[in-house]
N, C-alpha and C. Protein backbone atom coordinates (compact mmCIF):
# COMPACT_ATOMS: atom_id res chain seq x y z
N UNK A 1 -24.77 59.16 -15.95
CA UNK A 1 -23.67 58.53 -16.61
C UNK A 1 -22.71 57.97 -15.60
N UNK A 2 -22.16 56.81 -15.91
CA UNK A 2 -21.21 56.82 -14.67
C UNK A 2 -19.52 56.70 -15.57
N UNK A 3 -18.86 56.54 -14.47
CA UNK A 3 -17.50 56.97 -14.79
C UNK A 3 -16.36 55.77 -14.81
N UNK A 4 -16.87 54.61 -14.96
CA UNK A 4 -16.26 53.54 -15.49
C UNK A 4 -15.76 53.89 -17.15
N UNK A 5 -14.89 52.86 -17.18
CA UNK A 5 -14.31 53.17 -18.72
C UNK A 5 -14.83 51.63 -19.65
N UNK A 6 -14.87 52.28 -20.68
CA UNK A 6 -15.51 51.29 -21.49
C UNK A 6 -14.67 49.89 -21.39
N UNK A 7 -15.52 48.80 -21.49
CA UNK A 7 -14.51 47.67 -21.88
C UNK A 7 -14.06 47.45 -22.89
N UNK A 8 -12.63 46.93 -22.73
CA UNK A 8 -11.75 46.92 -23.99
C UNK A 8 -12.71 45.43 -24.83
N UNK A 9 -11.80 46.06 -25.97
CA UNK A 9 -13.07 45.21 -27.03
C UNK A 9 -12.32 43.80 -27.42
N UNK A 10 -13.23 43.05 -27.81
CA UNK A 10 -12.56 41.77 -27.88
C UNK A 10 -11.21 41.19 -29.00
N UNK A 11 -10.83 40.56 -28.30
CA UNK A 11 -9.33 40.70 -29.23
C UNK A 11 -9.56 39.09 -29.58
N UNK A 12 -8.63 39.18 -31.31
CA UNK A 12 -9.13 37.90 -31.74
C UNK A 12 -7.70 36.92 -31.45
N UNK A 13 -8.30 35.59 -32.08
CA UNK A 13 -7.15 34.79 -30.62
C UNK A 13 -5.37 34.94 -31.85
N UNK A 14 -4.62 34.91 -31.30
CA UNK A 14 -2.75 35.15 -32.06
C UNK A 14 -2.76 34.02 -32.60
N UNK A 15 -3.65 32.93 -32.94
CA UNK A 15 -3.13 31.73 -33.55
C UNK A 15 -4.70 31.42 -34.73
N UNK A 16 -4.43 30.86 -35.89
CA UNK A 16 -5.40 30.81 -36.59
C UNK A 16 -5.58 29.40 -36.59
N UNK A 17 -6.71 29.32 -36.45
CA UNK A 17 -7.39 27.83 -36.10
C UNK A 17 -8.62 27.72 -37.54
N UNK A 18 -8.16 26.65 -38.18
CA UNK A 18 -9.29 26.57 -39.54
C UNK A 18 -10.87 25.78 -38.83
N UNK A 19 -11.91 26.09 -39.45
CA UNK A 19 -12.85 25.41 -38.83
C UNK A 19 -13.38 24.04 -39.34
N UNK A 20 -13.60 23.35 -38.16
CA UNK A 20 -13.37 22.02 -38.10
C UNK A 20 -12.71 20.89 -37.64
N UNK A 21 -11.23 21.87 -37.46
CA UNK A 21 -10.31 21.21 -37.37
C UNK A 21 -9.55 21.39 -36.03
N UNK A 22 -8.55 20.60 -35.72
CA UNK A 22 -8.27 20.84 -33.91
C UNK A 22 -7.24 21.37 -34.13
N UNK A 23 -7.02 22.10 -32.91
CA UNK A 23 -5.82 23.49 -32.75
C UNK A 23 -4.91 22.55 -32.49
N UNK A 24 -3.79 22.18 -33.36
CA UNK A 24 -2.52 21.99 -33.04
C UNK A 24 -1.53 22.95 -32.26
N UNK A 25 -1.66 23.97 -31.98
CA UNK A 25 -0.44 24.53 -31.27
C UNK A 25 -0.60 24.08 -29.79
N UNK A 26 -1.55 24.14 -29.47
CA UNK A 26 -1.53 24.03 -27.83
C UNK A 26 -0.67 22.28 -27.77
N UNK A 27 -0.38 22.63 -26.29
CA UNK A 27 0.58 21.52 -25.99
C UNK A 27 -0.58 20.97 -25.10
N UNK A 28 0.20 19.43 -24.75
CA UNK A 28 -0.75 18.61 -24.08
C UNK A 28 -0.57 18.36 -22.99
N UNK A 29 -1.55 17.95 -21.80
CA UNK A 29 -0.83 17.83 -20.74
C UNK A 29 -0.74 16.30 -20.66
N UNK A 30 0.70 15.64 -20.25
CA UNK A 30 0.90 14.76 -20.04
C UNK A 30 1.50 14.23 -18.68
N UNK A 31 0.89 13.28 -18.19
CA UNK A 31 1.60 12.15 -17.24
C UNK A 31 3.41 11.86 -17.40
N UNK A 32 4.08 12.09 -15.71
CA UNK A 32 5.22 11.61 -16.68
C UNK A 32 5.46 10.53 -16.75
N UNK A 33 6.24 10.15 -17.69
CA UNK A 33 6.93 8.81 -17.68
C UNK A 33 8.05 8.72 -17.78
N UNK A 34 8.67 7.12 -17.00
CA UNK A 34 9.89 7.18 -17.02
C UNK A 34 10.90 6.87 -17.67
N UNK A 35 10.38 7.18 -19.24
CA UNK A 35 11.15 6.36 -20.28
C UNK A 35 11.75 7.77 -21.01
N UNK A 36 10.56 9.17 -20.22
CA UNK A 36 11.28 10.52 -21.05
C UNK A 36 12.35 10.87 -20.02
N UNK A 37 13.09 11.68 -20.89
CA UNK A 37 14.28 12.61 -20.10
C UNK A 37 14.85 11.34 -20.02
N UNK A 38 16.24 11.39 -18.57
CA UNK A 38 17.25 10.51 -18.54
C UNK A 38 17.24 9.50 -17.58
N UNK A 39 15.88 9.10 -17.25
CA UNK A 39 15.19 8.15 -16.56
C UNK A 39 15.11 6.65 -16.96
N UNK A 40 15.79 5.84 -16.48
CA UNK A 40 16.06 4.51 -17.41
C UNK A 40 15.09 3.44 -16.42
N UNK A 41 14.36 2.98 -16.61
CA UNK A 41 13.75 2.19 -15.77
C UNK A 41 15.04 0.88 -15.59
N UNK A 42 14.64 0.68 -14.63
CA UNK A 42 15.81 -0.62 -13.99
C UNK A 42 15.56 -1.85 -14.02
N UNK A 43 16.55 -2.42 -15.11
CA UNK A 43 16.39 -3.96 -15.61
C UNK A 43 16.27 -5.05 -14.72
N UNK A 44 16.94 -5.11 -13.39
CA UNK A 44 16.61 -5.73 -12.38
C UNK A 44 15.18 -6.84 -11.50
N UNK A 45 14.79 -7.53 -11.83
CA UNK A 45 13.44 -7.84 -11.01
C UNK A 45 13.64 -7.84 -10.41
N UNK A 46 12.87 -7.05 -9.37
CA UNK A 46 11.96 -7.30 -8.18
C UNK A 46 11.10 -8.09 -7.88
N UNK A 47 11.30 -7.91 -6.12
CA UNK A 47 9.79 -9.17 -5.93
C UNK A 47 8.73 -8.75 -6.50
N UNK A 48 8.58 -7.60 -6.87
CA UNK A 48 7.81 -6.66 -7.47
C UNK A 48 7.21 -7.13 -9.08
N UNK A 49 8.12 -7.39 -9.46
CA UNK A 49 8.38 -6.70 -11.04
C UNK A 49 8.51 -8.56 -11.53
N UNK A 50 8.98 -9.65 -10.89
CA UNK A 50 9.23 -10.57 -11.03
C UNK A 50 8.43 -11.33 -11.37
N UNK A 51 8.70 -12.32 -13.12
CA UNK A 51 7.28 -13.03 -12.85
C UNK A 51 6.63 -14.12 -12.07
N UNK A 52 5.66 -14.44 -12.21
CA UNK A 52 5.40 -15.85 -10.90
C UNK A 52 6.09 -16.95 -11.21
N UNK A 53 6.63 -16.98 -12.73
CA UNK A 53 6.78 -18.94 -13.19
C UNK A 53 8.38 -18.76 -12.60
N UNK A 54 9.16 -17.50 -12.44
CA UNK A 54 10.15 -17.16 -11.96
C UNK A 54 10.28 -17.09 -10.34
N UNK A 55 9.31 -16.83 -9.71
CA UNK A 55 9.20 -16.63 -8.29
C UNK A 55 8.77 -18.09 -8.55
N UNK A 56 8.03 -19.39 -8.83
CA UNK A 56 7.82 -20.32 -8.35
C UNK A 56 9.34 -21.31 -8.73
N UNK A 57 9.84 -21.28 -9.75
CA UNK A 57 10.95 -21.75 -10.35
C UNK A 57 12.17 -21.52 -8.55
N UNK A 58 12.50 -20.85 -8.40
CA UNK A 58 12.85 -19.57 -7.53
C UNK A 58 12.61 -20.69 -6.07
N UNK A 59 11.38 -20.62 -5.68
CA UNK A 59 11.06 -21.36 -4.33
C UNK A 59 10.77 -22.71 -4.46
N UNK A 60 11.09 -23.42 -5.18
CA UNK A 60 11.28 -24.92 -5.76
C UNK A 60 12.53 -25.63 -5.36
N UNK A 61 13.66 -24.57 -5.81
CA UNK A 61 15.03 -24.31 -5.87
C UNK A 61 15.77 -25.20 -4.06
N UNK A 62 16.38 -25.43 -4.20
CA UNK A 62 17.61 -25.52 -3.21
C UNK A 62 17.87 -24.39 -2.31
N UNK A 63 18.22 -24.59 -0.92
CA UNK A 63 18.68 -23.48 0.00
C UNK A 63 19.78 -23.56 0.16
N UNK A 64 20.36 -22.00 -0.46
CA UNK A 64 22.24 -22.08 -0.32
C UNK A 64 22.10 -21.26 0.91
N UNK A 65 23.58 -21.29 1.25
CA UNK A 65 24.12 -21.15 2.70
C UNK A 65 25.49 -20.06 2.13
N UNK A 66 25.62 -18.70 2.75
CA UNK A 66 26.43 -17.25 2.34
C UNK A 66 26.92 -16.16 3.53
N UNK A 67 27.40 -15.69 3.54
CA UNK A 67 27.41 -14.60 3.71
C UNK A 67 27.39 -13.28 3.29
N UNK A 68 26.80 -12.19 3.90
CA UNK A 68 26.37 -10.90 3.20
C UNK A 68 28.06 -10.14 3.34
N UNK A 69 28.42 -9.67 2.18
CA UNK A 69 29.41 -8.84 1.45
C UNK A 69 29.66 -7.96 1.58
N UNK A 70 28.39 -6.96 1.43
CA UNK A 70 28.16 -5.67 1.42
C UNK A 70 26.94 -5.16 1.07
N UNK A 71 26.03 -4.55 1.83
CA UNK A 71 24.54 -4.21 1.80
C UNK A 71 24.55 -2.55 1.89
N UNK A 72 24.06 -2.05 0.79
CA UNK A 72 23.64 -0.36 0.81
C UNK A 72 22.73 -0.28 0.59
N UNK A 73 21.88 0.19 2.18
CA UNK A 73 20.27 0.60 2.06
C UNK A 73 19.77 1.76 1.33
N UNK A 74 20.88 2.67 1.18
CA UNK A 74 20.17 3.38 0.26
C UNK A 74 20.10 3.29 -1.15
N UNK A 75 21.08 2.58 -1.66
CA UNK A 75 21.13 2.18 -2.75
C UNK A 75 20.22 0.65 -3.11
N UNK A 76 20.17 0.09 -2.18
CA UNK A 76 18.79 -0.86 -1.83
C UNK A 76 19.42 -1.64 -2.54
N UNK A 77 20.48 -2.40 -2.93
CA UNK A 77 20.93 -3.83 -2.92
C UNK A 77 22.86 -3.89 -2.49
N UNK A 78 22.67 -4.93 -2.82
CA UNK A 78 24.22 -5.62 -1.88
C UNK A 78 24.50 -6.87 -2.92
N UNK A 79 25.46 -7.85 -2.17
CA UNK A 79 26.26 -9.06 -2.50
C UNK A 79 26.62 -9.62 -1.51
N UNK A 80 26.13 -11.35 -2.02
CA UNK A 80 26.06 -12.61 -1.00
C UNK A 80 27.37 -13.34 -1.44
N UNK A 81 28.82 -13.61 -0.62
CA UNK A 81 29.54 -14.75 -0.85
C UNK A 81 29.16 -16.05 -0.80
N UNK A 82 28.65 -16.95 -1.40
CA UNK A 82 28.43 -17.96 -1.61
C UNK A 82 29.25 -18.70 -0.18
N UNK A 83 28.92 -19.69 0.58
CA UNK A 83 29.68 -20.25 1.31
C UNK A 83 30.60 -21.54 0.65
N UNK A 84 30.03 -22.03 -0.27
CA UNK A 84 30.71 -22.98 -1.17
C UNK A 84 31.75 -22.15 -2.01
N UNK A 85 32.14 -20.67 -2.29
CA UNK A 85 32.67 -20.36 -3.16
C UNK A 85 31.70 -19.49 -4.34
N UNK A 86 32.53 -19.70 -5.14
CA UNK A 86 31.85 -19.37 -6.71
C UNK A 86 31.92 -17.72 -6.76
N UNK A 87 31.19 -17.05 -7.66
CA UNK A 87 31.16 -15.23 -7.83
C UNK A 87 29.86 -15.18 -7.18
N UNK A 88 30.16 -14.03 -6.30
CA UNK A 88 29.47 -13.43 -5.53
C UNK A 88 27.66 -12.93 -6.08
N UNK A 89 26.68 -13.39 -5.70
CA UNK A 89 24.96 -12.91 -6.46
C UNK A 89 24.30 -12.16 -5.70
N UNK A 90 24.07 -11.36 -6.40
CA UNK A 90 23.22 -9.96 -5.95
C UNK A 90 22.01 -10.03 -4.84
N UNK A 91 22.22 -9.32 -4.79
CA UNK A 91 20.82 -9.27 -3.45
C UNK A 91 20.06 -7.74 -3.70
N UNK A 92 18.93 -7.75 -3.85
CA UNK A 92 18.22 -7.01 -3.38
C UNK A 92 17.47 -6.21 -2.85
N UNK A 93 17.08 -5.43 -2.14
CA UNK A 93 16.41 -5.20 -0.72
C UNK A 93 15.10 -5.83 -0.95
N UNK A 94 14.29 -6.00 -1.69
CA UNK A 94 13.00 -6.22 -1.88
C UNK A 94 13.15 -7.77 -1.49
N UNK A 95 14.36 -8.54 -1.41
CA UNK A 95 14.00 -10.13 -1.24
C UNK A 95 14.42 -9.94 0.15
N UNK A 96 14.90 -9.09 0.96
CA UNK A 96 15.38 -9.55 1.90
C UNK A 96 13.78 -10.17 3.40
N UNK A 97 14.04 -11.00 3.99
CA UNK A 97 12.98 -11.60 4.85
C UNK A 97 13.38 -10.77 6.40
N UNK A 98 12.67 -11.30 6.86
CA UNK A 98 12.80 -10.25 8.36
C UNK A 98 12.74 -9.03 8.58
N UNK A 99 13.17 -8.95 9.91
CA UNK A 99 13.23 -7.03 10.61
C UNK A 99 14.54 -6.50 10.18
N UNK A 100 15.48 -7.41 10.55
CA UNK A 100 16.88 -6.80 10.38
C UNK A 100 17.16 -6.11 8.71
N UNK A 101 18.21 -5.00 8.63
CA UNK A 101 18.73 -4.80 7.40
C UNK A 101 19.91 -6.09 7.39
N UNK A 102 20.46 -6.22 6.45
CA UNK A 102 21.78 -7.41 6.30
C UNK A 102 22.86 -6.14 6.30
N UNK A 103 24.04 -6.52 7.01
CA UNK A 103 25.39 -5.60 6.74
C UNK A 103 26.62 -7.36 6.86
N UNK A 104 27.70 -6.57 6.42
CA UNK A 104 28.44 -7.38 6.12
C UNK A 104 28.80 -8.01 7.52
N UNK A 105 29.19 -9.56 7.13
CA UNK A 105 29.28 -10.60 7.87
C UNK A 105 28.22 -11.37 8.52
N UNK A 106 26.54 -10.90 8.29
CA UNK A 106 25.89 -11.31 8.76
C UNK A 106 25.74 -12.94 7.66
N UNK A 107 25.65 -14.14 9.03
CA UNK A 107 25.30 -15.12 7.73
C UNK A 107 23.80 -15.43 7.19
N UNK A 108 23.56 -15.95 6.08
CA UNK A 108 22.21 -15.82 5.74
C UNK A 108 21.87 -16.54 5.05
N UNK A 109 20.67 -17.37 4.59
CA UNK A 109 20.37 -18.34 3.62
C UNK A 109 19.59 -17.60 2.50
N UNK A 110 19.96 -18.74 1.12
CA UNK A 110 18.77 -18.01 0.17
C UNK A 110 18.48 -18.91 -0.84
N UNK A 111 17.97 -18.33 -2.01
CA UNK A 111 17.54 -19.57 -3.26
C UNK A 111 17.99 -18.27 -4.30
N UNK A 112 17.98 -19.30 -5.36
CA UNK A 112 18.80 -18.23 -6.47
C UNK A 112 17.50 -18.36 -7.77
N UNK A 113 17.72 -17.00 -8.47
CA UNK A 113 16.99 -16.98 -9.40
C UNK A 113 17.82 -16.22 -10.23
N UNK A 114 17.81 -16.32 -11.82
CA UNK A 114 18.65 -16.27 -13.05
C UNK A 114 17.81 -14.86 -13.40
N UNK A 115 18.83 -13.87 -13.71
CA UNK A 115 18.42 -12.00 -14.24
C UNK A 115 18.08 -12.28 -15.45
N UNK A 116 17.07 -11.78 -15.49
CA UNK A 116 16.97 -12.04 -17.22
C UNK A 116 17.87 -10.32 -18.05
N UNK A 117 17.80 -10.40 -19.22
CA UNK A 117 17.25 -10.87 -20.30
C UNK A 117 17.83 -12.27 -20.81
N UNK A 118 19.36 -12.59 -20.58
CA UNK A 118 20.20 -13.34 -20.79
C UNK A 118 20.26 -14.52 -19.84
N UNK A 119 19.70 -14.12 -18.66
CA UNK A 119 19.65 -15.25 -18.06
C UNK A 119 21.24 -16.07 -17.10
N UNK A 120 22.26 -14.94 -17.36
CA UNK A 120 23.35 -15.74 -17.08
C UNK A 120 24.06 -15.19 -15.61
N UNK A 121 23.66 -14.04 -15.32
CA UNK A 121 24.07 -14.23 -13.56
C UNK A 121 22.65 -14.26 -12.96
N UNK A 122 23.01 -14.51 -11.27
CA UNK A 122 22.18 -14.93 -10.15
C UNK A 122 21.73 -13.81 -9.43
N UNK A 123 20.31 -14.26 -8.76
CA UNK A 123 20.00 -12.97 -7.86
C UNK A 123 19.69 -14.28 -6.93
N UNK A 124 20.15 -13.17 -5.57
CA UNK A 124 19.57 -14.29 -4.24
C UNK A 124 18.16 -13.90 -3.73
N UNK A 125 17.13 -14.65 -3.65
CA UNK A 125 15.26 -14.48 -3.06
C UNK A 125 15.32 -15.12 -1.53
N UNK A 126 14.22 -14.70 -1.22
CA UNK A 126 13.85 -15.30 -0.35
C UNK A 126 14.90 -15.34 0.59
N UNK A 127 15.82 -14.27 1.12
CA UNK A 127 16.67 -14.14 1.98
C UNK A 127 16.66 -13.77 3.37
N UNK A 128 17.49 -14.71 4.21
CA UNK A 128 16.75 -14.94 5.75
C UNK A 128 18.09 -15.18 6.61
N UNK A 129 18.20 -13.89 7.60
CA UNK A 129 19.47 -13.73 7.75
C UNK A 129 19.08 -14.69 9.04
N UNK A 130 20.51 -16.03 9.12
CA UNK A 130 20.42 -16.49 10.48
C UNK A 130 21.06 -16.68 10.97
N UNK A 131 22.24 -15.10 11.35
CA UNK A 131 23.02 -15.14 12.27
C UNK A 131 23.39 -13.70 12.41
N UNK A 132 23.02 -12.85 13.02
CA UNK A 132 24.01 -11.55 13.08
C UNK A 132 25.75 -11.44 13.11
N UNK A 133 25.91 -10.78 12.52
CA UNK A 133 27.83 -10.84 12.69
C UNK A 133 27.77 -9.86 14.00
N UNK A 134 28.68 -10.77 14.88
CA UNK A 134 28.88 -10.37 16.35
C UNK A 134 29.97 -9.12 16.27
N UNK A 135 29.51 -7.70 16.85
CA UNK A 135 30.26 -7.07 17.15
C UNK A 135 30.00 -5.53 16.16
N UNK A 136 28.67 -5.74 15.75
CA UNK A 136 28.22 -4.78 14.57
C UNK A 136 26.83 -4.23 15.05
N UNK A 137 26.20 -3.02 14.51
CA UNK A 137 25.47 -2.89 14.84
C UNK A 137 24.43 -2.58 13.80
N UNK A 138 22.84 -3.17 14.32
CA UNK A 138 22.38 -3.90 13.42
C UNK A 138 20.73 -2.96 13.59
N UNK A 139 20.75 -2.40 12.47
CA UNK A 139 19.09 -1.79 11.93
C UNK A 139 17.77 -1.89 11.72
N UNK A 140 17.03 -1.77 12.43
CA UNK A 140 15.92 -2.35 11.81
C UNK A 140 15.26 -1.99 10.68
N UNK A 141 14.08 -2.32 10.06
CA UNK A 141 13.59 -1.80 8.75
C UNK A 141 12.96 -0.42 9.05
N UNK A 142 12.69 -0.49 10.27
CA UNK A 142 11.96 1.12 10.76
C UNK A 142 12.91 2.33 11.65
N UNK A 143 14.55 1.82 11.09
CA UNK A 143 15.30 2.79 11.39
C UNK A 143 15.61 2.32 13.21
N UNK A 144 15.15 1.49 13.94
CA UNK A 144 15.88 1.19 15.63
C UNK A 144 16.99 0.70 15.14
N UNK A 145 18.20 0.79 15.99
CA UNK A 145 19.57 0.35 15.94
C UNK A 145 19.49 -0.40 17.23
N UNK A 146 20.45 -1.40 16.98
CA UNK A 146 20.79 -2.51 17.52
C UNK A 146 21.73 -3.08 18.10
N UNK A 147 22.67 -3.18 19.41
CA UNK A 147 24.03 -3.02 19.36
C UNK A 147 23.96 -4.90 19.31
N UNK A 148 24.99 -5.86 19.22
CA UNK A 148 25.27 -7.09 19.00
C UNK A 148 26.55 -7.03 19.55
């Protein structure tokens, strides 16, 4: 005889499941997404997210002439003063061209494209800084600093 103890006997399952039919209690596993909880996806296009008849509309366009306002890389966009004037249009990080980050006073060219849904303010594309503001110091995209 040996001196193990019997196995406990089978226990039936805490939830009644009819046959045929699929167990509703169990939960599902899901993917997240960013439309649950307080996750708002961001109305903004990107070069990303932007469509082409908009990116071609976009590089068709006229080259305005600005200066950069104020650029927060971590917040990953900024604002271009128009050199002609007018209210200041958003910038992006995703449009910006080159190595450099943009910080304020750098001057820079760009082309404008209309935010949807409404269509009624500007984003600046295709942005190409061509002038450092003298006396600042200037970042690259891979984090080297730069004295000017």
């Amino acid at each position: 005889m040996s001196s193990e103890p019997p196995p406990p006997p089978l226990q039936p399952p805490t939830h009644q499941t009819s046959v045929g039919l699929l167990d509703t209690h169990r939960t599902r596993d899901r993917s997240p997404s960013p439309l649950r909880g307080n996750v708002v996806p961001s109305p903004l296009p990107t070069r990303r997210t932007r469509t082409f008849s908009a990116t071609v509309r976009a590089s068709q366009g006229p080259v305005y002439k600005g200066v950069c306002k104020c650029f927060c890389r971590s917040k990953g966009h900024g604002f271009i003063t128009p050199a002609d004037g007018g209210p200041d249009i958003f910038l992006h990080i995703s449009d910006v061209e080159g190595e450099y980050v943009p910080v304020e006073g750098d001057e820079v060219t760009y082309k404008m494209c209309s935010i949807p849904p409404k269509n009624e303010k500007l984003q600046a594309v295709e942005v190409v800084i061509t002038h450092l503001a003298p006396g600042t110091k200037h970042e690259t995209w891979s984090g080297h600093v730069i004295s000017n």
